[in-house]
N, C-alpha and C. Protein backbone atom coordinates (compact mmCIF):
# COMPACT_ATOMS: atom_id res chain seq x y z
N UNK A 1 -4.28 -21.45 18.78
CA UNK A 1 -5.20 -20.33 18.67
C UNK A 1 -6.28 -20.70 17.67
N UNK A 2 -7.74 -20.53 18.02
CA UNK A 2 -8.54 -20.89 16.96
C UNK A 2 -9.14 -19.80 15.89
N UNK A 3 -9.61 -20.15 14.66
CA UNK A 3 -9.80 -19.04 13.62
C UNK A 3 -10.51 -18.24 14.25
N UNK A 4 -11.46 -18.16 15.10
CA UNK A 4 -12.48 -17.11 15.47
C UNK A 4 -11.38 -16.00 16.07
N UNK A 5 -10.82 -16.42 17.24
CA UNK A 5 -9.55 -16.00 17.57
C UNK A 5 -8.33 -15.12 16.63
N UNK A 6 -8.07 -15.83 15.92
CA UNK A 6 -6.92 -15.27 14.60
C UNK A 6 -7.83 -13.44 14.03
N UNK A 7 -8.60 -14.50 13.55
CA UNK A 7 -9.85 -13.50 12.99
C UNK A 7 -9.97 -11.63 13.59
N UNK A 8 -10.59 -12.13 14.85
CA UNK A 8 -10.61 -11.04 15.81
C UNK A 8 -9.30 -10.30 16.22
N UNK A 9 -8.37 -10.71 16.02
CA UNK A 9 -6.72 -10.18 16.36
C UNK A 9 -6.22 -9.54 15.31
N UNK A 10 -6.82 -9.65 13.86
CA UNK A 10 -6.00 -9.24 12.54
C UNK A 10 -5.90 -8.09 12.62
N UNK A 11 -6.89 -7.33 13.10
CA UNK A 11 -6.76 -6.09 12.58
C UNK A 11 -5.44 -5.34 13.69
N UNK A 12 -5.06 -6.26 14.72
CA UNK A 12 -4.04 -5.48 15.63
C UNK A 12 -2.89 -5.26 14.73
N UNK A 13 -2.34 -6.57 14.08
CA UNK A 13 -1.06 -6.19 13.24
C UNK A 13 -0.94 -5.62 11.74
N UNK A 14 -2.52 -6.04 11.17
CA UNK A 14 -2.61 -5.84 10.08
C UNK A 14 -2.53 -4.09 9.89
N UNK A 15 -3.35 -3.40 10.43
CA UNK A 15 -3.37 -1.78 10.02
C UNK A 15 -2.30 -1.50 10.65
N UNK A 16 -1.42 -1.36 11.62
CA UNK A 16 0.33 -0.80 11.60
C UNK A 16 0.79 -1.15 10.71
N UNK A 17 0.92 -2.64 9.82
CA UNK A 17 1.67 -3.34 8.93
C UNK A 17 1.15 -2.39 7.42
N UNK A 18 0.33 -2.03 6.93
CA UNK A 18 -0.39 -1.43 5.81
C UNK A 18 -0.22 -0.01 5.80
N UNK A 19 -0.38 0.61 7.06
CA UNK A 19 -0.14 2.01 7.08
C UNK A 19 1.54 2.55 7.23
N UNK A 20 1.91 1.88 7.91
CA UNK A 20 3.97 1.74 7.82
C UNK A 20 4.09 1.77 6.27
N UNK A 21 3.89 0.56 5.82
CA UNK A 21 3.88 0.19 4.21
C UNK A 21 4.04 1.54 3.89
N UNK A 22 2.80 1.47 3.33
CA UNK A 22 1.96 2.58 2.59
C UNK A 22 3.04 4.28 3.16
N UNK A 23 3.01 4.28 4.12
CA UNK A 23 3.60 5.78 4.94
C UNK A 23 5.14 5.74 3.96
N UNK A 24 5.80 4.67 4.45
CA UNK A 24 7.09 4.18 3.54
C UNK A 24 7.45 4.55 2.47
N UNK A 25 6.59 3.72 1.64
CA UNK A 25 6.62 4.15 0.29
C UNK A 25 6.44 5.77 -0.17
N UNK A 26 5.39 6.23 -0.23
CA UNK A 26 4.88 7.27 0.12
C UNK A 26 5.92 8.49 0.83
N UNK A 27 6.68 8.27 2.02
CA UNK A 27 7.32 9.32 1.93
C UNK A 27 8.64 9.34 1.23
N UNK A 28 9.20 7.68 1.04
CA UNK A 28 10.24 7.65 0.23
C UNK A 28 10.15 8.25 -1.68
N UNK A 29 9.35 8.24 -2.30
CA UNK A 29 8.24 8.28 -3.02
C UNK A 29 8.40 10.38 -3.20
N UNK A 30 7.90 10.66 -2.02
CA UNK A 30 7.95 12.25 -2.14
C UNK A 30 9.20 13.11 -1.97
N UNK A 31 9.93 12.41 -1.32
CA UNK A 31 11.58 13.30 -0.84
C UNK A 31 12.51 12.75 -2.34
N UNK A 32 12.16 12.13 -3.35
CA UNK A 32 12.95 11.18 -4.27
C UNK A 32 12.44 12.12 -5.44
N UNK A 33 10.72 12.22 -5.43
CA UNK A 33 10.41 12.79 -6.84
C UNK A 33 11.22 13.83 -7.62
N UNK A 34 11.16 14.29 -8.54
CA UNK A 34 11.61 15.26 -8.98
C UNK A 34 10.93 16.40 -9.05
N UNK A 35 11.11 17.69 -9.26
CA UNK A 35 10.31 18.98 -9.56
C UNK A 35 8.96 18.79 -10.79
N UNK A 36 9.83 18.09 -12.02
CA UNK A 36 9.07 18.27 -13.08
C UNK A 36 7.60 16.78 -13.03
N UNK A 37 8.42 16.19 -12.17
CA UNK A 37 7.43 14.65 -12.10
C UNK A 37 6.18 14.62 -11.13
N UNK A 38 5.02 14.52 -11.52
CA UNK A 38 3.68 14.50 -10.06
C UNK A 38 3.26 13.27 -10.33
N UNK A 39 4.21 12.04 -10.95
CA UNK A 39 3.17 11.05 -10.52
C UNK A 39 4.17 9.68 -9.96
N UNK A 40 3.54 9.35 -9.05
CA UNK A 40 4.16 8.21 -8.21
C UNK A 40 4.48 6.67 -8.94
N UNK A 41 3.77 6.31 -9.75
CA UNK A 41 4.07 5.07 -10.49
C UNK A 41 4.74 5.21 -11.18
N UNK A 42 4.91 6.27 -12.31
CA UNK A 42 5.84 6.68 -13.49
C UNK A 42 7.07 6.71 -12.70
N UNK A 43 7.42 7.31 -11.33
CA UNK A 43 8.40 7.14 -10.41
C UNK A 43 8.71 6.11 -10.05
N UNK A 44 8.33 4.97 -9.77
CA UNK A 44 8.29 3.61 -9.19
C UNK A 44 9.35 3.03 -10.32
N UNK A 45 8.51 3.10 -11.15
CA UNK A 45 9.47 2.31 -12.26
C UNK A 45 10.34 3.12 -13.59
N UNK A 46 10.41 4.23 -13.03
CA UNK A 46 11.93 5.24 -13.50
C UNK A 46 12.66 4.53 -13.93
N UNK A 47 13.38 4.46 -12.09
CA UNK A 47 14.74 4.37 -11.69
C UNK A 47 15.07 5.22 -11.41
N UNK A 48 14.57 6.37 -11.39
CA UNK A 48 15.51 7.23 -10.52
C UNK A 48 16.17 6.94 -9.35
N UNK A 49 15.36 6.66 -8.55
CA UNK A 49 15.36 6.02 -7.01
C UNK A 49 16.07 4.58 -7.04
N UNK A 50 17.64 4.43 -6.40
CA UNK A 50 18.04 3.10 -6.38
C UNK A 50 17.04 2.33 -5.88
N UNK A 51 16.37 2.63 -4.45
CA UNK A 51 15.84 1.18 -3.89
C UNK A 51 14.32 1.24 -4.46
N UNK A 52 13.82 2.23 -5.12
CA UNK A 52 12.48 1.83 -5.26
C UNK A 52 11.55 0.72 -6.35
N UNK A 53 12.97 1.21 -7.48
CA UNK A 53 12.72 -0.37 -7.84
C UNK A 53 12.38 -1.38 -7.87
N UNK A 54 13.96 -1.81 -6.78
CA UNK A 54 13.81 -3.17 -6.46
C UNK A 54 12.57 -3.91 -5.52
N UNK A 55 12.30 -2.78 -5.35
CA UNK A 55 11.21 -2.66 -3.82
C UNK A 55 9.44 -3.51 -4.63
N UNK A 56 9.46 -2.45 -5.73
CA UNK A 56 8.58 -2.70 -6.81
C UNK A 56 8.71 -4.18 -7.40
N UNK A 57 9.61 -4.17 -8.02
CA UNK A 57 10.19 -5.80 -8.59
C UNK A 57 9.43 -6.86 -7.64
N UNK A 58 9.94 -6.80 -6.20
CA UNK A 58 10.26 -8.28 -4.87
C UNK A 58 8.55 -7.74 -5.09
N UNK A 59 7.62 -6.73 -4.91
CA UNK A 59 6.32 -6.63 -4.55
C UNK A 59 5.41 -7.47 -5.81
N UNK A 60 6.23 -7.00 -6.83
CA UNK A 60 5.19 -7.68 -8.16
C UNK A 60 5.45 -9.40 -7.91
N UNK A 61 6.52 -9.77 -7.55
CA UNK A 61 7.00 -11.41 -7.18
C UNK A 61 6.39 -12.20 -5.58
N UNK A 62 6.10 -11.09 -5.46
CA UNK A 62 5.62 -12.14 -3.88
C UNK A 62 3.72 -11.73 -4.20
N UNK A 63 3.49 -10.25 -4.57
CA UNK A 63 1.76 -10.21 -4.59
C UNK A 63 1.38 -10.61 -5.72
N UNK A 64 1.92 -10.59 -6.38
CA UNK A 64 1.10 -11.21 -8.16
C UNK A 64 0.88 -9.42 -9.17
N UNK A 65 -0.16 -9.35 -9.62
CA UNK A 65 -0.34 -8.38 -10.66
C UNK A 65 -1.38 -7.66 -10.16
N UNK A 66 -2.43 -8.67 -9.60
CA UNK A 66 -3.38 -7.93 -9.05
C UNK A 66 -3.01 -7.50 -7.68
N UNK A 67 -2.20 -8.26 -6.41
CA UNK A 67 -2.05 -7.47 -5.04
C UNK A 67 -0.95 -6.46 -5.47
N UNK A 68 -0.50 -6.23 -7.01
CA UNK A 68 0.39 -4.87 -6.94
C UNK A 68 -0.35 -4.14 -7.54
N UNK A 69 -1.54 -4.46 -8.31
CA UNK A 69 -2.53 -3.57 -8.30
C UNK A 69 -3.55 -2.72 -7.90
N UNK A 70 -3.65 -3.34 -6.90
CA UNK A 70 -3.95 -3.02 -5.70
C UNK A 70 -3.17 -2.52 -4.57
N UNK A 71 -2.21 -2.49 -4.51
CA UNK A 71 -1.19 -1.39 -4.26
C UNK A 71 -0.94 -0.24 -4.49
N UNK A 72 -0.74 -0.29 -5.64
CA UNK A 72 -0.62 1.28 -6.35
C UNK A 72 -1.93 1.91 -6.48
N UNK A 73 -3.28 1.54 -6.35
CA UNK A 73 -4.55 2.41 -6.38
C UNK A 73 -4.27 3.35 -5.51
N UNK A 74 -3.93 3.73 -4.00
CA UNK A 74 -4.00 4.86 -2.93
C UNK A 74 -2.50 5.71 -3.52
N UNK A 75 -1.32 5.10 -4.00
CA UNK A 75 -0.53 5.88 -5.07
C UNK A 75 -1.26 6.44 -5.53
N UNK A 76 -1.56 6.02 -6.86
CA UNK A 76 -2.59 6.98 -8.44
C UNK A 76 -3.39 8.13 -7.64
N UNK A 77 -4.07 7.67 -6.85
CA UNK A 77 -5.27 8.82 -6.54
C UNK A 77 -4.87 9.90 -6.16
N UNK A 78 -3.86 10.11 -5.10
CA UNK A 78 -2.58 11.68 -4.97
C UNK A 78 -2.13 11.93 -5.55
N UNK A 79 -2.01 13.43 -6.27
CA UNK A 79 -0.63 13.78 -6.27
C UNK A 79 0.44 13.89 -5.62
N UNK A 80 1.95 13.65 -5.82
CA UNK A 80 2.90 13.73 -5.01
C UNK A 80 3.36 15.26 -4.75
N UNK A 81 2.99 16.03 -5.12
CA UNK A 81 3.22 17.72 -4.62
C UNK A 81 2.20 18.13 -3.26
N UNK A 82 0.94 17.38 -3.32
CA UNK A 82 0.49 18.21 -2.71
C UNK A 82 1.00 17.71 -1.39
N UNK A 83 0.60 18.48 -0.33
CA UNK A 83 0.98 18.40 1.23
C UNK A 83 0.37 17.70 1.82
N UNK A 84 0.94 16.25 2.68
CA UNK A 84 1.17 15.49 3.74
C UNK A 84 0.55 14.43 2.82
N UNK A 85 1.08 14.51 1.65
CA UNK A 85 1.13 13.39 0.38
C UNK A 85 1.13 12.05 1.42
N UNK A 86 2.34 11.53 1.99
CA UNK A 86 2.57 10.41 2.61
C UNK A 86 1.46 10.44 3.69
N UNK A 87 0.76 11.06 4.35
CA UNK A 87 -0.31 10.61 5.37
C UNK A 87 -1.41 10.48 4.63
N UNK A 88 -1.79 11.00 4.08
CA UNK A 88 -2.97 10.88 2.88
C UNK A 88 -3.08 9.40 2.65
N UNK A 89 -2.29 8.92 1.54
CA UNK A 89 -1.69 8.01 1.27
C UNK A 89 -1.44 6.46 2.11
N UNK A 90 -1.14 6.88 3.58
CA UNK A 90 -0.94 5.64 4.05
C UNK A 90 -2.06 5.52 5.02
N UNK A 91 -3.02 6.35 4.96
CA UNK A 91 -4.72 6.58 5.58
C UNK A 91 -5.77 5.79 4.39
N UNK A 92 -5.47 6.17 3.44
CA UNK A 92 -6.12 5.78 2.77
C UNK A 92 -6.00 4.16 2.17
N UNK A 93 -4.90 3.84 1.78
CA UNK A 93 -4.01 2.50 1.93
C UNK A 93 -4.61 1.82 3.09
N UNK A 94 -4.35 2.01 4.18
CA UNK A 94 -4.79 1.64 5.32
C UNK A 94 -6.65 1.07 5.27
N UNK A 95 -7.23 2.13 4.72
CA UNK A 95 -8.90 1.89 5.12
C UNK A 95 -8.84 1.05 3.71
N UNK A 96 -8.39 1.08 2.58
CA UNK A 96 -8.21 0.40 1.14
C UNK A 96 -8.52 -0.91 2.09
N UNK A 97 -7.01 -1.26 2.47
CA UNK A 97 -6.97 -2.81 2.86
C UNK A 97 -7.59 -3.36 3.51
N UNK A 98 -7.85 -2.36 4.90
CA UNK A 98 -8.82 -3.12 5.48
C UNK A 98 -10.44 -3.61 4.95
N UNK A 99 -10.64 -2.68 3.95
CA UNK A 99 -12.22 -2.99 3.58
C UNK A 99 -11.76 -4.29 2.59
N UNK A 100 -10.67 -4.05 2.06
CA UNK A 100 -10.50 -5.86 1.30
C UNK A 100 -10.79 -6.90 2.04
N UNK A 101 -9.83 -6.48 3.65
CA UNK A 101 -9.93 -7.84 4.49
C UNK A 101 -11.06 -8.24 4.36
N UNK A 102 -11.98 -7.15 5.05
CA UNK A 102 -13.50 -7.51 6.20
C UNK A 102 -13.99 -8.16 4.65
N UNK A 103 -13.90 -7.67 3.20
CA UNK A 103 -14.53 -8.12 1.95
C UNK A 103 -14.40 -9.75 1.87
N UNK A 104 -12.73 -10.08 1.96
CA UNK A 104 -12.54 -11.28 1.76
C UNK A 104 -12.99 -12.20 3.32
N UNK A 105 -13.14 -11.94 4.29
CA UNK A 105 -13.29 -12.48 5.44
C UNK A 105 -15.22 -12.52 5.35
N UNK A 106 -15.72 -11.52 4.67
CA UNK A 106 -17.31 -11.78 4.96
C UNK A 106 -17.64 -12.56 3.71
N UNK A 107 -16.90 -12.05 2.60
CA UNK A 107 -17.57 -12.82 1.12
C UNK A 107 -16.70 -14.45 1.24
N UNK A 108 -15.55 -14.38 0.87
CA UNK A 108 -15.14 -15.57 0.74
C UNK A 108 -15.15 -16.69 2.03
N UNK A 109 -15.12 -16.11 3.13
CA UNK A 109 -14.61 -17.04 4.35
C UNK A 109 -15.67 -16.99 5.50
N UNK A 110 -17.21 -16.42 5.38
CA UNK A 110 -17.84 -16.51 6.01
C UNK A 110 -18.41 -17.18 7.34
N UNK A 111 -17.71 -18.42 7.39
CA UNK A 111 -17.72 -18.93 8.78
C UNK A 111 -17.09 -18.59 9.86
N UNK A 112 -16.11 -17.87 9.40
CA UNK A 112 -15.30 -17.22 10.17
C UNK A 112 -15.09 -16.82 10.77
């Protein structure tokens, strides 16, 4: 398959793959919070939540500091009370990443 090819196909797996993510987290994230807690990162790295943790941990080890920084931006910007928190969230996540792609695909990789 050639890059022009690859290129033109990303966005088939890439936005299910980002918005799942994102939806994931996000609703695991809202059914976990507590009453007194509205914010999603302070949650992340609790512990309240057995798996969210670890989930956090494997993400900071495989993306670095900055792709988990970039992670948690469509987190921060919701609150977790308000309603359809997780679609919000994995919409926004979703258009986040993709404007990185088309960013890194027009700025860095321009022949492309």
């Amino acid at each position: 398959m050639s890059e022009t090819r690859l290129v033109e196909v990303v966005l088939y797996w890439y936005s299910p793959l980002a918005f799942g993510l994102y939806g994931l987290i996000a609703l695991r994230i809202s059914n976990t919070i507590g009453e007194d807690n509205d914010n999603a990162i302070k949650h992340l790295f609790s512990g309240d939540d057995y798996l969210m943790l670890p989930i956090t941990i494997i993400l900071f080890a495989l993306s670095g500091i900055i792709g988990a920084l970039f992670f948690f931006v469509p987190l921060a910007i919701f609150k977790v009370k308000r309603d359809h928190f997780d679609i919000y969230v994995a919409s926004f996540g979703t258009i986040f990443f993709i404007a990185l792609l088309y960013l890194f695909l027009v700025g860095i990789f321009p022949s492309l």
